[in-house]
Structure formats: C-alpha cells, structure tokens
N, C-alpha and C. Protein backbone atom coordinates (compact mmCIF):
# COMPACT_ATOMS: atom_id res chain seq x y z
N UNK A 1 -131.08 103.70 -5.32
CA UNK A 1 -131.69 102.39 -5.50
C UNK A 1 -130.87 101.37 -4.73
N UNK A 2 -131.21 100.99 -3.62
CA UNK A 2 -130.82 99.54 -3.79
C UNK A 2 -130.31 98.99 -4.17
N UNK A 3 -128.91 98.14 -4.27
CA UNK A 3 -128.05 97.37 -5.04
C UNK A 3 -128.24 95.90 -4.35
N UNK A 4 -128.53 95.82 -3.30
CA UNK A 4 -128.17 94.27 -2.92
C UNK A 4 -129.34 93.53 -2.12
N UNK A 5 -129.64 92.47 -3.20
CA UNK A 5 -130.80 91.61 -2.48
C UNK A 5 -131.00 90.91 -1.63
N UNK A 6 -132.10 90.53 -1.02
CA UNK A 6 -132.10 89.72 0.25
C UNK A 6 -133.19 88.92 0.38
N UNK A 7 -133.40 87.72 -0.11
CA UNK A 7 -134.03 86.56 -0.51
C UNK A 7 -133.93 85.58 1.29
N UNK A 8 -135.27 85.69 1.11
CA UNK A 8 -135.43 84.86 2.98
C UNK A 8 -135.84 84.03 2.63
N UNK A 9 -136.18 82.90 1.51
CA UNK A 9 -136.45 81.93 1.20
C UNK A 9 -136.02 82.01 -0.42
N UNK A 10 -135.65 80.73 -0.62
CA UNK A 10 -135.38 80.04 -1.68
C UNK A 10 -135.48 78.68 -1.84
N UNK A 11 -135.14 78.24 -3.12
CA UNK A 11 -135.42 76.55 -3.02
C UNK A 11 -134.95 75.72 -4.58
N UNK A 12 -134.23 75.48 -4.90
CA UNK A 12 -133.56 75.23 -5.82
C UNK A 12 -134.47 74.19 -6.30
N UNK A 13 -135.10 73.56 -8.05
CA UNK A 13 -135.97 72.97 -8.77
C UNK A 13 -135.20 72.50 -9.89
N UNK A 14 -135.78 71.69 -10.65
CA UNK A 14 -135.02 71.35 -12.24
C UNK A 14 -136.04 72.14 -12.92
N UNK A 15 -135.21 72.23 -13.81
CA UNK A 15 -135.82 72.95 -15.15
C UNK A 15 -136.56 71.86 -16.02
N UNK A 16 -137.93 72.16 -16.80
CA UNK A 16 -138.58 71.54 -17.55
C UNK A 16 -138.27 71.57 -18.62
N UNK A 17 -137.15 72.35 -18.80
CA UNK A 17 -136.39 72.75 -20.72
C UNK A 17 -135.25 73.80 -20.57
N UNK A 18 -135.32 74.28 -21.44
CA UNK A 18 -134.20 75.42 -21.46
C UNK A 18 -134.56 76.53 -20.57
N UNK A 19 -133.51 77.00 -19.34
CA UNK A 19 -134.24 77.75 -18.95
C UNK A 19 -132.87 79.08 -19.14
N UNK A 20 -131.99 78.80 -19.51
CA UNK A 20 -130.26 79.59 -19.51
C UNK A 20 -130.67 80.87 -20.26
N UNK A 21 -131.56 81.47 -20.57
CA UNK A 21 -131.78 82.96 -21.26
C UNK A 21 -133.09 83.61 -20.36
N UNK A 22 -133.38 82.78 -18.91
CA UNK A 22 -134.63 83.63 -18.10
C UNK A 22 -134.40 83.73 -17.08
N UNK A 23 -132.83 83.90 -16.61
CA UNK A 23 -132.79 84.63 -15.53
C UNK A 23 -132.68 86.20 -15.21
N UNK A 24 -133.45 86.27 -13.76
CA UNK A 24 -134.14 87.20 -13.46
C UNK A 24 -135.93 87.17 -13.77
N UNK A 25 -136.38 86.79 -14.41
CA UNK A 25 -137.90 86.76 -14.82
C UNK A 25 -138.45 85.75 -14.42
N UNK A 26 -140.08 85.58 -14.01
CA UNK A 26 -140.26 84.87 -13.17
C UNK A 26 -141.00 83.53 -13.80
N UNK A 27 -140.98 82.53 -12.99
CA UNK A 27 -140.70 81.07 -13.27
C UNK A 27 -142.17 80.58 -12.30
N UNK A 28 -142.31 79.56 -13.18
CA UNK A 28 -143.94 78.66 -12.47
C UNK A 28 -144.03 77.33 -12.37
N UNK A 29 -144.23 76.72 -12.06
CA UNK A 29 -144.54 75.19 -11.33
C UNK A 29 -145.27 74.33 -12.62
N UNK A 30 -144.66 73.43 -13.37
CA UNK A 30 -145.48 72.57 -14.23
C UNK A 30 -145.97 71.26 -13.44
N UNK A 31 -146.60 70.04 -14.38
CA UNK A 31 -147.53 69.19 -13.13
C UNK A 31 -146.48 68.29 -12.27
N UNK A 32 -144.56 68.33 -12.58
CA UNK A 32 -144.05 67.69 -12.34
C UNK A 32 -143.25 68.30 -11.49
N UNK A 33 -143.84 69.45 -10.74
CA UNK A 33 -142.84 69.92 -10.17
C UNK A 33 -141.46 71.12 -10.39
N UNK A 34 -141.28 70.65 -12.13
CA UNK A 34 -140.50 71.27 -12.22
C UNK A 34 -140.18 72.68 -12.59
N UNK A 35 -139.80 73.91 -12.41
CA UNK A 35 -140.32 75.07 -13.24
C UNK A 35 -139.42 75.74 -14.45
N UNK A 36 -140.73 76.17 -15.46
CA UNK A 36 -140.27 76.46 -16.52
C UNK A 36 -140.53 78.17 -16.69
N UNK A 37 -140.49 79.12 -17.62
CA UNK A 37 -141.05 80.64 -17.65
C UNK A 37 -142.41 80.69 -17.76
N UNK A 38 -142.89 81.74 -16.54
CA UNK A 38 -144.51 81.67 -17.02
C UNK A 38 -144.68 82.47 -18.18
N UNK A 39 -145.96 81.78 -19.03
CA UNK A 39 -146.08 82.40 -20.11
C UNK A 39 -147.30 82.61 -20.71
N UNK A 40 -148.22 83.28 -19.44
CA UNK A 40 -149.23 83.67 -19.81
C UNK A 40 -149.92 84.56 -18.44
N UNK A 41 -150.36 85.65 -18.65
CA UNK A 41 -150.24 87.11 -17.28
C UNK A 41 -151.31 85.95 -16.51
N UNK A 42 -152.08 84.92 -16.70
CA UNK A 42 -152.72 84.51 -15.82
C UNK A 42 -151.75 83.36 -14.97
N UNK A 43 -150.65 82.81 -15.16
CA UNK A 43 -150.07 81.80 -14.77
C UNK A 43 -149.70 82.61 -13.03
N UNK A 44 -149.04 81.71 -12.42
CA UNK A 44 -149.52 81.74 -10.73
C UNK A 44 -147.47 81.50 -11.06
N UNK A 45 -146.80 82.75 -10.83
CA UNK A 45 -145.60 82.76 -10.39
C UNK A 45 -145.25 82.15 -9.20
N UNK A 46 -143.83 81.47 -9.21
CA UNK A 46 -143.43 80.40 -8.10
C UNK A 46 -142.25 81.30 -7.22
N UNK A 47 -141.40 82.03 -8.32
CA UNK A 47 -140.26 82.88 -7.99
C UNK A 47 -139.65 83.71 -8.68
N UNK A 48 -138.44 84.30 -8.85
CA UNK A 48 -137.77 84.82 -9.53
C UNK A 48 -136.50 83.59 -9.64
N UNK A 49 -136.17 83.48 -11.26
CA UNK A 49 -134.52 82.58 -11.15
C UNK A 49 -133.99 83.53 -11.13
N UNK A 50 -132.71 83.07 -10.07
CA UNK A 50 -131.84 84.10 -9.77
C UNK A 50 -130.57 83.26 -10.61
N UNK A 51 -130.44 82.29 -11.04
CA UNK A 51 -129.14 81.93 -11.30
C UNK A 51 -129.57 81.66 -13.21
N UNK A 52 -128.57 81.58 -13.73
CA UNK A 52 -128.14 81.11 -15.48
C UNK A 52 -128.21 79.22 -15.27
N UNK A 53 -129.38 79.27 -15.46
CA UNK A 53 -128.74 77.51 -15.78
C UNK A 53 -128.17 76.82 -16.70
N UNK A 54 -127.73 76.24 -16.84
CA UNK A 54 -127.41 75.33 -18.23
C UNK A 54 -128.44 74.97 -19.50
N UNK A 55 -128.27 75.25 -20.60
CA UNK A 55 -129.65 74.82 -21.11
C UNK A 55 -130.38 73.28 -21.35
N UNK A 56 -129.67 72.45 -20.37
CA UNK A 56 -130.09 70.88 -20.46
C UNK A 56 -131.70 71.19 -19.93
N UNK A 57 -132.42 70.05 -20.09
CA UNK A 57 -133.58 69.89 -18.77
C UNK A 57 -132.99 69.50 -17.75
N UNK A 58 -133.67 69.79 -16.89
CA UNK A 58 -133.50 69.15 -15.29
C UNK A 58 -132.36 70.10 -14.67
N UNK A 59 -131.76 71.03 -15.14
CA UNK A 59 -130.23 71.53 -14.93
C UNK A 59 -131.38 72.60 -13.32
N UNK A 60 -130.19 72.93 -12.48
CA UNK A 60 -130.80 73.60 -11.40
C UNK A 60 -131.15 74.59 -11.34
N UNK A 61 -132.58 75.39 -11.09
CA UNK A 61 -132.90 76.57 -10.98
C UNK A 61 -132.94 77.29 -9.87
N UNK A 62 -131.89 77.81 -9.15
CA UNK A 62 -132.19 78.65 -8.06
C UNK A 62 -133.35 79.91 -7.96
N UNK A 63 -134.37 79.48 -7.43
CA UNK A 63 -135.71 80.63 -7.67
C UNK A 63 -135.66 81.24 -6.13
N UNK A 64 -136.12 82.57 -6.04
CA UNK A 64 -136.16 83.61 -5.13
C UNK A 64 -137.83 83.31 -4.82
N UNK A 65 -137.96 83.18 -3.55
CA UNK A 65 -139.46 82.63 -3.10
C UNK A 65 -140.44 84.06 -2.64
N UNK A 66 -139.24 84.31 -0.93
CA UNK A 66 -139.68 85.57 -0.03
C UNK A 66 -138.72 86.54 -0.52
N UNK A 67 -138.63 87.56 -0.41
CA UNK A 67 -137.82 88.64 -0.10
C UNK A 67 -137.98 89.82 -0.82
N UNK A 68 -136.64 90.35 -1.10
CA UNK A 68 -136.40 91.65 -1.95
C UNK A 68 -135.19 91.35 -3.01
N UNK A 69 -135.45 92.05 -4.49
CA UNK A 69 -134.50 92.02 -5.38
C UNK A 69 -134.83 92.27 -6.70
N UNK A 70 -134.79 91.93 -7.83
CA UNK A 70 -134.53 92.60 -9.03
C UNK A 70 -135.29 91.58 -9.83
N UNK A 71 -135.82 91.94 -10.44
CA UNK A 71 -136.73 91.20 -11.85
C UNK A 71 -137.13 92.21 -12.93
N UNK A 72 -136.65 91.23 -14.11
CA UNK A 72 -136.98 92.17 -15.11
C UNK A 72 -138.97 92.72 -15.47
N UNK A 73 -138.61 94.08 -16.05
CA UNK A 73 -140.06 94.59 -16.11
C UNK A 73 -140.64 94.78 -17.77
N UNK A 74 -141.70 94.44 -17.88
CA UNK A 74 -141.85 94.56 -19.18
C UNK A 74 -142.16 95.80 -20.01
N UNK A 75 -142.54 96.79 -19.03
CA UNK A 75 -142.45 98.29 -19.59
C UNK A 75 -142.29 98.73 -17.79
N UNK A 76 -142.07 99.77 -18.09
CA UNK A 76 -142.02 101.29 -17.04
C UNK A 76 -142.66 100.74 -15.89
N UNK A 77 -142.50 100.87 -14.35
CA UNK A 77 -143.43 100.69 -13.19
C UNK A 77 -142.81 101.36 -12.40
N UNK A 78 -144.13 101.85 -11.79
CA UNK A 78 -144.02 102.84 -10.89
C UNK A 78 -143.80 102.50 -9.57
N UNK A 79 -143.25 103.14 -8.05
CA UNK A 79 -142.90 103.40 -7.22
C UNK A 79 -144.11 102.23 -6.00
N UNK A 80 -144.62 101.37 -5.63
CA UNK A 80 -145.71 100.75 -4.99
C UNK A 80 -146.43 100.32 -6.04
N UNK A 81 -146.74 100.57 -7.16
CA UNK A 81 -147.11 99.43 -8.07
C UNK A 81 -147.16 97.87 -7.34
N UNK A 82 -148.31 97.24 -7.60
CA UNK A 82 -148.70 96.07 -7.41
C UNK A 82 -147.96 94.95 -8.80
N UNK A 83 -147.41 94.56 -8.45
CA UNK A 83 -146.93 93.36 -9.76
C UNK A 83 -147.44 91.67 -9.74
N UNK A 84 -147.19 91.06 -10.71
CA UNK A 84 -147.35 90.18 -11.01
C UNK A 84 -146.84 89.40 -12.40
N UNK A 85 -146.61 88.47 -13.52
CA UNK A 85 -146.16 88.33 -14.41
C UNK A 85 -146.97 88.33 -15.80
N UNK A 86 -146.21 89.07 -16.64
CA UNK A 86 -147.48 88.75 -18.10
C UNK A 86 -146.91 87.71 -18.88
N UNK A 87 -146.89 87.96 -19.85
CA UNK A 87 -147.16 86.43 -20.65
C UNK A 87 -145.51 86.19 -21.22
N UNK A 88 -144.93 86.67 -20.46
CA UNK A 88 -143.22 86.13 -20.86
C UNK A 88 -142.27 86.20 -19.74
N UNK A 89 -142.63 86.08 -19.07
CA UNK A 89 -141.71 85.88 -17.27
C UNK A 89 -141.61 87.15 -17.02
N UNK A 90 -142.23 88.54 -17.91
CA UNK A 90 -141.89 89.93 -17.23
C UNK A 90 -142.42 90.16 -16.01
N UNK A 91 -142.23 90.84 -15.32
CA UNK A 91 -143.13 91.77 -14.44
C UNK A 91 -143.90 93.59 -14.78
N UNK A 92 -145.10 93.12 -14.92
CA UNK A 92 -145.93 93.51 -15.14
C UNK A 92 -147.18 94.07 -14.09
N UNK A 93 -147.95 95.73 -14.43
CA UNK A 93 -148.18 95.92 -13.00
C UNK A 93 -149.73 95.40 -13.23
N UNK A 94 -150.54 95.30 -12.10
CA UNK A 94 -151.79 94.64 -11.80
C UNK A 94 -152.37 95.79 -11.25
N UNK A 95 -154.06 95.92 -12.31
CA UNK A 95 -154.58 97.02 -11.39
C UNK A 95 -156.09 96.50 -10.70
N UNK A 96 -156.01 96.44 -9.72
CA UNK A 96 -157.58 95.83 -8.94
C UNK A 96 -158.62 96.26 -9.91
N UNK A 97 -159.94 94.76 -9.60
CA UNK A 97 -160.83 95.40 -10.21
C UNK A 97 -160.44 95.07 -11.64
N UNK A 98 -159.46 95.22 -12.16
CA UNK A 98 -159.05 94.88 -13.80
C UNK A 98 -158.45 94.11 -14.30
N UNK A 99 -157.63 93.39 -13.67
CA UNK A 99 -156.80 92.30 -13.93
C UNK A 99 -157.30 91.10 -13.07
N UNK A 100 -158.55 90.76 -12.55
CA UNK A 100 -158.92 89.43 -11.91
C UNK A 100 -158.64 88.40 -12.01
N UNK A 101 -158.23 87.83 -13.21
CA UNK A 101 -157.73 86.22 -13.35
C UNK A 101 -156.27 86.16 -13.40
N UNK A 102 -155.83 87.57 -12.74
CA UNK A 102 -154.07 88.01 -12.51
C UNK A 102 -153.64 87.67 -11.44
N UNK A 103 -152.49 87.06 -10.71
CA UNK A 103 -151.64 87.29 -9.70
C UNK A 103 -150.85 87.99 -9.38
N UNK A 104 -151.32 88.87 -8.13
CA UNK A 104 -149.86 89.98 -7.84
C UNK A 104 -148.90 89.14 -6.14
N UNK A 105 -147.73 89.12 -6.30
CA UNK A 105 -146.99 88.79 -6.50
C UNK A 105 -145.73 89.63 -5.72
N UNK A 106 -145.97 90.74 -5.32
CA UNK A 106 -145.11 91.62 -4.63
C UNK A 106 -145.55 93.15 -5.12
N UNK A 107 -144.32 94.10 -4.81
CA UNK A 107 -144.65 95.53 -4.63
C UNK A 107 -143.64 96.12 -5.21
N UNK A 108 -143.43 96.83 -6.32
CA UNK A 108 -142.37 97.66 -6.77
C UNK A 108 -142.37 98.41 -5.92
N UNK A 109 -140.24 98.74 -5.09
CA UNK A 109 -140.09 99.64 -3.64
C UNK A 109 -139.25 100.87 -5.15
N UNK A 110 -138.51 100.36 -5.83
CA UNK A 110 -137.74 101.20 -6.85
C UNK A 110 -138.39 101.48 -8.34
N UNK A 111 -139.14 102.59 -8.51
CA UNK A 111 -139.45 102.63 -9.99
C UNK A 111 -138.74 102.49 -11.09
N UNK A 112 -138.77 101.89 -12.33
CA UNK A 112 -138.41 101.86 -13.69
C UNK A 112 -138.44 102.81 -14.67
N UNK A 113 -138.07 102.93 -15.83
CA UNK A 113 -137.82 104.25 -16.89
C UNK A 113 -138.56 103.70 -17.62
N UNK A 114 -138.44 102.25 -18.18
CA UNK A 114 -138.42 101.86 -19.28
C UNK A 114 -138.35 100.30 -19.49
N UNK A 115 -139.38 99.30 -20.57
CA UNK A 115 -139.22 98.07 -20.80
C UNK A 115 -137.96 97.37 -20.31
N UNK A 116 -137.51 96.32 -19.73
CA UNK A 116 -136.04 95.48 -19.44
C UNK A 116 -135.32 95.75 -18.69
N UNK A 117 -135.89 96.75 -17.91
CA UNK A 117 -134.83 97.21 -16.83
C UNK A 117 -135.19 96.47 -15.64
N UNK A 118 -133.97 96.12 -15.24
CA UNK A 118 -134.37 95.32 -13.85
C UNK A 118 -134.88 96.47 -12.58
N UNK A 119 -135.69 95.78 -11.97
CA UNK A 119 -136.59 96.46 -10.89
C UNK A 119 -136.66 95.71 -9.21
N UNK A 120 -136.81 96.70 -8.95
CA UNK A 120 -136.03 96.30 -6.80
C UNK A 120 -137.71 96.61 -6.79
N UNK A 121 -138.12 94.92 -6.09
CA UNK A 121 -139.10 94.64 -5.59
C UNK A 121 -139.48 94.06 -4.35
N UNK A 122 -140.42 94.31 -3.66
CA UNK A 122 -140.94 93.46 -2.48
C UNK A 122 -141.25 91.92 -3.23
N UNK A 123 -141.16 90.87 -2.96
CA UNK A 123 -141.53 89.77 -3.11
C UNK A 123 -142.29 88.62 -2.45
N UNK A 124 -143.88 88.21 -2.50
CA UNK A 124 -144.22 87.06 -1.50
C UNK A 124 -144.81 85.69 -2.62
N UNK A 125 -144.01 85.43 -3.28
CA UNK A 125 -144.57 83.93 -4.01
C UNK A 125 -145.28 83.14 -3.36
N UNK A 126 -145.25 82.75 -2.04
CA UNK A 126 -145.74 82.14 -1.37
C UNK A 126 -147.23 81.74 -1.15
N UNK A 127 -147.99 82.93 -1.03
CA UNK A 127 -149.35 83.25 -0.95
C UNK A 127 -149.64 84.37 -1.90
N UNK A 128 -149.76 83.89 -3.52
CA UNK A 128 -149.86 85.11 -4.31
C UNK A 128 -151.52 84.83 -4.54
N UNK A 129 -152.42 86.12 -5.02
CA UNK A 129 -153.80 86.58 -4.76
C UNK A 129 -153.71 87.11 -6.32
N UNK A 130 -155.03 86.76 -6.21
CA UNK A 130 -155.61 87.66 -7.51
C UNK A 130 -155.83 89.37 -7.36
N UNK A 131 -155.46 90.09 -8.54
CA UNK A 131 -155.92 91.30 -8.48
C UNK A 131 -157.18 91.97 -8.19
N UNK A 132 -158.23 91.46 -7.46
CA UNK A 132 -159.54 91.58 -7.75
C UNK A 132 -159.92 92.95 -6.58
C-alpha cells in the first residue's frame, strides 16, 4: 500500500464549528464559504481535511482538493470502487444507476478490510458527478 500522499491542489478554509475530531473525512462548502463535515450521502464533497484543527469556529482547515491519499471508509471497499461520502464525512462506495442523487468523488487504488480504516484513494473534488 502506499504510504505517502500527494495532494496537487489544496486550499486552506475556516471551519463553520468544531471541526478537531474530522480529520481525514470529507468536508463540504456551507453558504459562507466555510466548510464543515458532510452529513448527508447526498451532500457534494469539497475535500478531504488533512489537518486537526482547533475546535474554535473559523480555526483553519487544510482540505485535499486534487490528488492521492487516505480517507476514512465507512465499511470495507474494494480495489476501483467508485466513492463518494455518506452521511458522516465517511467514504462510501457509489454504484451507477443506484445511487443518483450521490457524488462520486474519486477511485479507491488500495482496498479496505473493514469500517475506519483509512483508504489510498484517487481524488477529483473539483468536478464531482453524480452516480447515475
């Protein structure tokens, strides 16, 4: 597996609340800009936080935009699995056709065992698509 990530875009945001217990899991855009955990499999992921923030608001969230690296999974995923987030900043896989009002979000390159394990993913936040 893979040990070391490589993030070709990033972009540092304030936090809309506490965000110091969701790094690694992925993070979404509220109307102010600022991002908080998505928390619902239909929400439109912005990035992965890669850093621990402070639990103030506004404290800095370093989020992972383009690249490759690690996000937690909410159960087991397989090897090219299509991902996207469910309803607690996990990553979660998307299956066409079944998940339509879903965003996928990148490509599991390293499969998982099991719920919480961090997972080595392709990543494009940028232009994320529905599962359809």
């Amino acid at each position: 597996m893979p040990t070391t990530e490589h993030w070709i875009l990033t972009k540092t945001f304030k936090s809309a609340g506490d965000e110091s217990g969701n790094k690694e899991k992925l993070m979404k855009l509220d109307a102010s800009g600022d991002v908080l955990i998505c928390a619902a499999a239909t929400d439109i992921p912005i990035g992965v936080l890669l850093n621990k923030p402070n639990s103030a608001t506004g404290s800095e969230c370093n989020v992972g935009i383009i690249g490759y690296g690690f996000a937690i999974g909410a159960a087991a995923l397989n090897e090219f699995d299509l991902i996207g987030t469910d309803g607690s900043g996990l990553l979660d896989a998307k299956i066409a056709a079944s998940d339509t009002t879903e965003y996928v979000i990148g490509q599991v390159i390293e499969g998982s065992t099991a719920a919480n394990d961090l997972v080595m993913c392709i990543f494009s936040f940028a232009t994320p698509h529905r599962a359809a």
